[in-house]
N, C-alpha and C. Protein backbone atom coordinates (compact mmCIF):
# COMPACT_ATOMS: atom_id res chain seq x y z
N UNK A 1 -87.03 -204.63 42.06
CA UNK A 1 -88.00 -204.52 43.12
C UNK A 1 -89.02 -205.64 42.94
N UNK A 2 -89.27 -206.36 43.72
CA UNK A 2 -90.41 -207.48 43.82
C UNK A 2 -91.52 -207.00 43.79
N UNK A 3 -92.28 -207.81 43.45
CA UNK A 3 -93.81 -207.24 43.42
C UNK A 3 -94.24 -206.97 44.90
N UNK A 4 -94.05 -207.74 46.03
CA UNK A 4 -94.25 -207.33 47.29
C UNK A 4 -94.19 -206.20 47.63
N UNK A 5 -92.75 -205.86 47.48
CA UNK A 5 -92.35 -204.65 47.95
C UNK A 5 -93.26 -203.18 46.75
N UNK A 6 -93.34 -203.76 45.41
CA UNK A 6 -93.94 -202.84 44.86
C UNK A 6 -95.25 -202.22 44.90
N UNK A 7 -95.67 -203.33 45.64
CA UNK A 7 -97.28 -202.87 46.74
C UNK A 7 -97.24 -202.18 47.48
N UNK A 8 -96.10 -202.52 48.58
CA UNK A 8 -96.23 -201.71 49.55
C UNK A 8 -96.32 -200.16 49.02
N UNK A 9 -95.31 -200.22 48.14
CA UNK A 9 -95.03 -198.86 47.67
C UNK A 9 -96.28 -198.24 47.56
N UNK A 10 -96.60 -198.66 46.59
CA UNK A 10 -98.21 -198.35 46.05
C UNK A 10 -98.83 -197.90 47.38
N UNK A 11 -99.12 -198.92 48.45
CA UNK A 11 -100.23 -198.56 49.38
C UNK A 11 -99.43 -197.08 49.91
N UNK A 12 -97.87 -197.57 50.44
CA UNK A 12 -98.02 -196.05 50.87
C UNK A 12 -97.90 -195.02 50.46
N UNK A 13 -98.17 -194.74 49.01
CA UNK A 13 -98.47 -193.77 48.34
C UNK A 13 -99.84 -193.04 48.20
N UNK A 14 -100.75 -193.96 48.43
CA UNK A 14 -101.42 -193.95 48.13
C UNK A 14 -102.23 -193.30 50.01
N UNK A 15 -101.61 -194.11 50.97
CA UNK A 15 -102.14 -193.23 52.73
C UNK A 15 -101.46 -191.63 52.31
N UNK A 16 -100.48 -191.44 51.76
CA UNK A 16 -99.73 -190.06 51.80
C UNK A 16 -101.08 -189.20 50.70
N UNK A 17 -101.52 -189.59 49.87
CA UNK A 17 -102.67 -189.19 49.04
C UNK A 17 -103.75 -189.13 49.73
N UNK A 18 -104.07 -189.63 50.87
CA UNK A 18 -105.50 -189.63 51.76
C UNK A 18 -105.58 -188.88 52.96
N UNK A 19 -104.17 -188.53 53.02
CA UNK A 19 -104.01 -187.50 54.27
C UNK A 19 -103.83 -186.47 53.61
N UNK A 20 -102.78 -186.00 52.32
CA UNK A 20 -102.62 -184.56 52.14
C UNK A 20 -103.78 -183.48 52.49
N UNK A 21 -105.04 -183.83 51.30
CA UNK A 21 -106.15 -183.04 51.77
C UNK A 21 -106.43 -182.20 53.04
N UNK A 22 -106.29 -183.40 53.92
CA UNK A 22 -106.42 -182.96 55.73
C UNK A 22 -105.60 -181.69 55.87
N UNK A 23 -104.49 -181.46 55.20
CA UNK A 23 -103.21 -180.83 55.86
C UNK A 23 -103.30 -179.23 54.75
N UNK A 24 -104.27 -179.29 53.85
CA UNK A 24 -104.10 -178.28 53.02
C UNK A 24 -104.71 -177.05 53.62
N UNK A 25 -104.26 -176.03 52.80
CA UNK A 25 -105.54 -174.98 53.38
C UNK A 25 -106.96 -174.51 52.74
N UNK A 26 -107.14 -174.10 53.80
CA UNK A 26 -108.73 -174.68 53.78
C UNK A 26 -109.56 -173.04 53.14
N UNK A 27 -108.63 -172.02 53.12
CA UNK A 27 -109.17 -170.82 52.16
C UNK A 27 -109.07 -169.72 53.70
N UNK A 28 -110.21 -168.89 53.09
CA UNK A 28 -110.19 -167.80 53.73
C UNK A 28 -110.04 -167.52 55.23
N UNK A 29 -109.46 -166.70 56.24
CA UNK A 29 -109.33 -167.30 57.77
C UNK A 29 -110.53 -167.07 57.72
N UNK A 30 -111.62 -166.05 57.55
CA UNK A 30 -112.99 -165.55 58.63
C UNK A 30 -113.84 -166.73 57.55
N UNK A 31 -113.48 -166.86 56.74
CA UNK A 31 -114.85 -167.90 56.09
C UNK A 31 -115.58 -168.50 57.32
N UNK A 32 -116.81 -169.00 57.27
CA UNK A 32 -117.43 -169.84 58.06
C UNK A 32 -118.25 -169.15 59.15
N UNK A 33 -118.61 -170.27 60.07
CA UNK A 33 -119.69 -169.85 61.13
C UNK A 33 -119.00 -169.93 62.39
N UNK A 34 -119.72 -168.56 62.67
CA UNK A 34 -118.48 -168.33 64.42
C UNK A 34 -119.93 -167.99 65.17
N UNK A 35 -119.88 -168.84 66.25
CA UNK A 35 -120.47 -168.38 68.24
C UNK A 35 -119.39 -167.86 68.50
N UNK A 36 -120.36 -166.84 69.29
CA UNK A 36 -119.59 -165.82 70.21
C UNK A 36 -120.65 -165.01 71.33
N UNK A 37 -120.09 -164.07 71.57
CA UNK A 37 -120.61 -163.49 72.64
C UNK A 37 -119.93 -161.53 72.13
N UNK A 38 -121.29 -160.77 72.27
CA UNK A 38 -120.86 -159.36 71.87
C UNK A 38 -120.86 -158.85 73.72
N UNK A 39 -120.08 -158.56 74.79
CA UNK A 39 -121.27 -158.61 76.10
C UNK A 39 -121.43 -157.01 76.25
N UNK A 40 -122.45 -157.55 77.47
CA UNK A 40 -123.34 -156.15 77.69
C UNK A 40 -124.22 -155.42 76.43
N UNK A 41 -124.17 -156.08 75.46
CA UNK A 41 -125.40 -155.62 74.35
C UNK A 41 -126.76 -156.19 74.66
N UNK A 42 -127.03 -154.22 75.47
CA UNK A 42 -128.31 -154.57 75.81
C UNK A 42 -129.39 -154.63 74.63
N UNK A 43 -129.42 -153.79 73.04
CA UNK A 43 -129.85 -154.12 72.28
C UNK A 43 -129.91 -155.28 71.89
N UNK A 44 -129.19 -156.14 71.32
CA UNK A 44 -129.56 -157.16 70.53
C UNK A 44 -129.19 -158.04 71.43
N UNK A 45 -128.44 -158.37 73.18
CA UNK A 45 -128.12 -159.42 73.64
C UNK A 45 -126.66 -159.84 73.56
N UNK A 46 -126.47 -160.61 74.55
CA UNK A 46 -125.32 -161.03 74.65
C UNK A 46 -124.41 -161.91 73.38
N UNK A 47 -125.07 -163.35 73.48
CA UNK A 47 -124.80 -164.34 72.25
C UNK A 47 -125.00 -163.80 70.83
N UNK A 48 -124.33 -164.22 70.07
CA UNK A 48 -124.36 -163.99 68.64
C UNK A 48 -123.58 -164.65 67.58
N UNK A 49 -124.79 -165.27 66.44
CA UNK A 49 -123.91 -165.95 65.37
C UNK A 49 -123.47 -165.16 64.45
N UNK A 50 -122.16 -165.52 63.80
CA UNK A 50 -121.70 -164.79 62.71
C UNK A 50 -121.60 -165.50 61.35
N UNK A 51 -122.06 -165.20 60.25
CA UNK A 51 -122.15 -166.01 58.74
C UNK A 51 -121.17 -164.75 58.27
N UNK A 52 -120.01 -165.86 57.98
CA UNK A 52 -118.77 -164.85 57.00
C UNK A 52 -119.13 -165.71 55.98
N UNK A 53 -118.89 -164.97 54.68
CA UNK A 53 -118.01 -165.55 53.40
C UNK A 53 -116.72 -164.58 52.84
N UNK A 54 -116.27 -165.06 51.89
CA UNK A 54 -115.75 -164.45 50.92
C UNK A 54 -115.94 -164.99 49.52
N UNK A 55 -115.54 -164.14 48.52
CA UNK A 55 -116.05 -164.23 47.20
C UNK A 55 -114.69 -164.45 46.17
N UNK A 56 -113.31 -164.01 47.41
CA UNK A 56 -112.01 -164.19 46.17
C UNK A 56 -111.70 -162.65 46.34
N UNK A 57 -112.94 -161.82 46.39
CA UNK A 57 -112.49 -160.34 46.84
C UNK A 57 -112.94 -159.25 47.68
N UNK A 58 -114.04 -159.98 48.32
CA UNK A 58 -114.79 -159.26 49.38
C UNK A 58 -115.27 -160.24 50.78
N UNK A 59 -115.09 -159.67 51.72
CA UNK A 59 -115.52 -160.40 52.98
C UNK A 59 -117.06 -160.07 53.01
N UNK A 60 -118.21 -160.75 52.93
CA UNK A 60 -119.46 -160.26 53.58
C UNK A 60 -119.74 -161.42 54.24
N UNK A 61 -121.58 -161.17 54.78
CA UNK A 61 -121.22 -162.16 55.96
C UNK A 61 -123.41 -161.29 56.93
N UNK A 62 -123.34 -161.61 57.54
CA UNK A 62 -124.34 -161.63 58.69
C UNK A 62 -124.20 -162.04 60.28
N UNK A 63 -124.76 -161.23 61.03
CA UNK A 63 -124.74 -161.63 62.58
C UNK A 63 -126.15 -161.62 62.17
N UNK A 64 -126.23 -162.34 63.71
CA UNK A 64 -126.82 -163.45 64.24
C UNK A 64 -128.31 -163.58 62.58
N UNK A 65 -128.29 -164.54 61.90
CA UNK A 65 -128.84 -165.08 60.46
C UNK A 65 -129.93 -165.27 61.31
N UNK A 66 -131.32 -165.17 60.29
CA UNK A 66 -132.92 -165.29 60.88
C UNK A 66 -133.68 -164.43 61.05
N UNK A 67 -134.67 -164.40 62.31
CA UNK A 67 -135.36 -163.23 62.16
C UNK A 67 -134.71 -161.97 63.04
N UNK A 68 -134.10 -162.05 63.43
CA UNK A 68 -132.78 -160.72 63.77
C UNK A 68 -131.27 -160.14 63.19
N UNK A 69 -131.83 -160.73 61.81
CA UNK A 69 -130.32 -160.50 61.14
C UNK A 69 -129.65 -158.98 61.02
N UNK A 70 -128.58 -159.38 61.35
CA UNK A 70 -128.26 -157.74 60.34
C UNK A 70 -127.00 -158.09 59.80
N UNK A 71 -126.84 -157.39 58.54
CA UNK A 71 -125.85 -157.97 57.09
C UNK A 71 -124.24 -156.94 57.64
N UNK A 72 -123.40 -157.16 57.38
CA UNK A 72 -122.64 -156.89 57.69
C UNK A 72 -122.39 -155.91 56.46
N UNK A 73 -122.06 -154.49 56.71
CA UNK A 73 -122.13 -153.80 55.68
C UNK A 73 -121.04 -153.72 54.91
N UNK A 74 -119.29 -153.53 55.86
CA UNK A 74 -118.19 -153.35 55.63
C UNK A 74 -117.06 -154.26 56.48
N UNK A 75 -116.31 -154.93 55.79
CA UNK A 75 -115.50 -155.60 56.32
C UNK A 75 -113.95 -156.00 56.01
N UNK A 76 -113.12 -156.01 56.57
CA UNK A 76 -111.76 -156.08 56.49
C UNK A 76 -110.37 -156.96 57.35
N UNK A 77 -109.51 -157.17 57.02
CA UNK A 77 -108.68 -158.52 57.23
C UNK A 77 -107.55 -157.76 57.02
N UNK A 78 -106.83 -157.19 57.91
CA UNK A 78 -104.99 -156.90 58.23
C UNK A 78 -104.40 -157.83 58.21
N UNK A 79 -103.57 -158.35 56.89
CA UNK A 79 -102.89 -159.65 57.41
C UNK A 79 -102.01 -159.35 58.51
N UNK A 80 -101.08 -158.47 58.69
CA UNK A 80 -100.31 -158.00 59.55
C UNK A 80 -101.40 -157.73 61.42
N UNK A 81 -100.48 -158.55 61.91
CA UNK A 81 -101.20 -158.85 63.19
C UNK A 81 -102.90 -159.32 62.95
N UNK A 82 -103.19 -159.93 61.84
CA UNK A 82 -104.74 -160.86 61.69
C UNK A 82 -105.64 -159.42 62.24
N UNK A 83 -105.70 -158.32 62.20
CA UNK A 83 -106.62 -157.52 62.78
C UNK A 83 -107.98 -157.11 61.66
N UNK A 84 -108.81 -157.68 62.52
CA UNK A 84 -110.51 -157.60 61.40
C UNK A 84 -111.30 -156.66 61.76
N UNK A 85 -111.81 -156.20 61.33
CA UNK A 85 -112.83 -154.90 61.25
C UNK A 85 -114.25 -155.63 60.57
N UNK A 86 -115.48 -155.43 61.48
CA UNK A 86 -116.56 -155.45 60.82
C UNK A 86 -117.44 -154.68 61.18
N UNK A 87 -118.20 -153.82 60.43
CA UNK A 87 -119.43 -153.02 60.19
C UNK A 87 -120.16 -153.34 60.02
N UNK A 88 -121.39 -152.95 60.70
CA UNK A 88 -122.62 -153.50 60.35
C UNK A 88 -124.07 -152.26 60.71
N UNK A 89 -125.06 -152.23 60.13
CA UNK A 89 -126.19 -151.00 60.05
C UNK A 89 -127.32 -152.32 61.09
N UNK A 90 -127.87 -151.87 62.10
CA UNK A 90 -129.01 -152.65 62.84
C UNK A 90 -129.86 -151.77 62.83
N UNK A 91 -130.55 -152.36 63.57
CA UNK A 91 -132.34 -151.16 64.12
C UNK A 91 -132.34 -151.67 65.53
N UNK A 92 -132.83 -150.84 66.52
CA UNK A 92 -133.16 -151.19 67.75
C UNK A 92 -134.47 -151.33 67.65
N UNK A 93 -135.13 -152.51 68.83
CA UNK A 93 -136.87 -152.66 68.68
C UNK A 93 -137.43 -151.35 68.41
N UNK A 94 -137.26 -150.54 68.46
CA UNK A 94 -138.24 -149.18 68.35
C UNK A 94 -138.11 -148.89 66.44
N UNK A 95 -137.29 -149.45 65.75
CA UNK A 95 -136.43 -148.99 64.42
C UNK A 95 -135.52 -147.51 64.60
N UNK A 96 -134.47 -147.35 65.79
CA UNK A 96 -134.10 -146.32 65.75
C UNK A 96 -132.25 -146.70 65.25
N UNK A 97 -131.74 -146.60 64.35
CA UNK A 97 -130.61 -146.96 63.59
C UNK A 97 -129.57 -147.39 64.75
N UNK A 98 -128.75 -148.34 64.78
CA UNK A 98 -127.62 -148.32 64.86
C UNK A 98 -126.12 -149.03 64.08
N UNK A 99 -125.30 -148.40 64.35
CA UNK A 99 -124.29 -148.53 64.15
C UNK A 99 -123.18 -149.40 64.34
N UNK A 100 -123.31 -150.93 64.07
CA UNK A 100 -121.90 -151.24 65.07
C UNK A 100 -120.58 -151.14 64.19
N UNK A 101 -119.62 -151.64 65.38
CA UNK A 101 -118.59 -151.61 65.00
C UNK A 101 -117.45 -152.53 65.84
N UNK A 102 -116.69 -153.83 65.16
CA UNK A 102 -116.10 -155.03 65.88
C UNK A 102 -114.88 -154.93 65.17
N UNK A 103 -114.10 -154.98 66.11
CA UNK A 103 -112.27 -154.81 65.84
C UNK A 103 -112.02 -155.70 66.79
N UNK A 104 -111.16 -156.54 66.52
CA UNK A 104 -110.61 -157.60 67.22
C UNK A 104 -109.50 -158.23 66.09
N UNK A 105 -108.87 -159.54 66.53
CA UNK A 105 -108.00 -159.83 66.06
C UNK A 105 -107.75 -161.33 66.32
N UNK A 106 -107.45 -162.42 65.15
CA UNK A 106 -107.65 -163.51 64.96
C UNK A 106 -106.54 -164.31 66.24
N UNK A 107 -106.77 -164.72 66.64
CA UNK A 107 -106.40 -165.94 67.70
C UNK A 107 -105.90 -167.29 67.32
N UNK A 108 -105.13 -168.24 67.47
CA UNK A 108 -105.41 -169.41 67.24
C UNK A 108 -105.54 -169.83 65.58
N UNK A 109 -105.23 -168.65 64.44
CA UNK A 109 -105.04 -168.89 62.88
C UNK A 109 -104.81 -170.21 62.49
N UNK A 110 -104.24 -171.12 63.17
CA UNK A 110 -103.84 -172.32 62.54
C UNK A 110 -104.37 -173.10 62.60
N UNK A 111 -105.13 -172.86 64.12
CA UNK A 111 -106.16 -173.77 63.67
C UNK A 111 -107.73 -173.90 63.45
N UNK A 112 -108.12 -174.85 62.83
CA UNK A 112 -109.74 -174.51 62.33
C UNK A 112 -111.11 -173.83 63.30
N UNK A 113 -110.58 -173.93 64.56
CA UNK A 113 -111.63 -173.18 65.59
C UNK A 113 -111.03 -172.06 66.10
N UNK A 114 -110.17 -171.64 65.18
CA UNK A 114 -109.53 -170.40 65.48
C UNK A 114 -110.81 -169.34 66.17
N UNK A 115 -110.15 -167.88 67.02
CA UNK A 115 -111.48 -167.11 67.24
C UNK A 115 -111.15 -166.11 67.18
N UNK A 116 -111.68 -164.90 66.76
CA UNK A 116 -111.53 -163.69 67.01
C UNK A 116 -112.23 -163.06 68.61
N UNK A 117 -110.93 -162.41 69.01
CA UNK A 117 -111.09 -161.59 70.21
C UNK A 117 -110.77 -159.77 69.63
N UNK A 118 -111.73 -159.14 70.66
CA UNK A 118 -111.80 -158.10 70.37
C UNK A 118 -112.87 -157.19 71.58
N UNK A 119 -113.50 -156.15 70.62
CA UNK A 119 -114.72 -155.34 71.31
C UNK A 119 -115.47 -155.16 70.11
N UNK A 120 -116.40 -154.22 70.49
CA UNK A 120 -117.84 -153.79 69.64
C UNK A 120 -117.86 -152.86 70.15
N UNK A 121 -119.10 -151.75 69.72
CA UNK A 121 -119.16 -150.69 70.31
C UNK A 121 -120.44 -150.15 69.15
N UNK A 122 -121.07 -149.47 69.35
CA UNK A 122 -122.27 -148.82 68.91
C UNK A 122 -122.79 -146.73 69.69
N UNK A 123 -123.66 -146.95 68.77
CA UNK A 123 -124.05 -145.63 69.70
C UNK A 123 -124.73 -145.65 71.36
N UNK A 124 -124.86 -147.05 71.48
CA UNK A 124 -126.09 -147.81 72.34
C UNK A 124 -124.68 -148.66 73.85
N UNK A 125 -123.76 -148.36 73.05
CA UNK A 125 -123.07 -149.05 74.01
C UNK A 125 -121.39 -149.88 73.61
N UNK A 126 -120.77 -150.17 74.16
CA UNK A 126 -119.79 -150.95 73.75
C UNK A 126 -119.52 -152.10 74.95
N UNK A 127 -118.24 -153.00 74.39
CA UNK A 127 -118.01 -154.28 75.33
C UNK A 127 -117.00 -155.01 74.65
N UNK A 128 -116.97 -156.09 75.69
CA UNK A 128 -115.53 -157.35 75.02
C UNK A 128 -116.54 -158.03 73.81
N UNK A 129 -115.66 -158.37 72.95
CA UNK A 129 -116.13 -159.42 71.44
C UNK A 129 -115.68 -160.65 71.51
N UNK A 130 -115.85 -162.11 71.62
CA UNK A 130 -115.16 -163.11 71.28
C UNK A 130 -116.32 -164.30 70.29
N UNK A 131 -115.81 -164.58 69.32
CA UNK A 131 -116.30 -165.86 68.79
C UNK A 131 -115.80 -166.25 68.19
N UNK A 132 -115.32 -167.47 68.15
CA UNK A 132 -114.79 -169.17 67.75
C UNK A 132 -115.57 -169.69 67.08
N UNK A 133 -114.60 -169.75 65.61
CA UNK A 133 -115.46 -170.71 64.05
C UNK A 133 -115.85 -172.00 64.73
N UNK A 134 -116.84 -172.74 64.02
CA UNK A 134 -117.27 -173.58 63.98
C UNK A 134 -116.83 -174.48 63.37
């Protein structure tokens, strides 16, 4: 092999090394920050951000992060049909408890703006769920 050709080699070993990364996976599906929309929540409003993590063995996480947060209490991931469950404890302006509750199911898994579609539902009300990671 000539040295020419043994460059080339090199370089394109070396583009196949600068793309893998791109192509790996990237960890947990719900990790990250999702917009969405809860509708008809006349409590807390229509729009809403979601802060997921995971830890390796637990999903936690927050809607809408700031001065209206509420922590997500309980949460879960069906790999079978991507179906997610999240719980969460709020207060309505008055501090009178509620309850939610978001079941939906991952969309679009493959790729990084994947979204969960679904509903919500509370003591206060229910509706359609959709929000798309960031």
């Amino acid at each position: 092999m000539t040295l020419k050709a043994l460059a080339a080699a090199g370089l394109a070993a070396c583009a196949l090394l600068a793309v893998a990364p791109s192509s790996a996976q990237e960890g947990h599906p719900l990790k990250g920050s999702w917009l969405g929309v809860w509708k008809q929540n006349a409590v807390h409003g229509d729009d809403l951000i979601l802060v997921l993590d995971w830890d390796g063995k637990t999903i936690s996480g927050m809607i809408n992060p700031g001065t209206d947060n509420i922590p997500i209490a309980k949460a879960a991931l069906e790999p079978k049909g991507w179906v997610v469950t999240l719980e969460a404890n709020a207060k309505d302006k008055s501090g009178a408890p509620l309850h939610y509750v978001i079941e939906g199911h991952i969309e679009n898994l493959e790729l990084p703006n994947r979204s969960i579609v679904g509903t919500w539902r509370s003591e206060r009300g229910r509706g359609a769920f959709e929000a798309s990671r960031q």
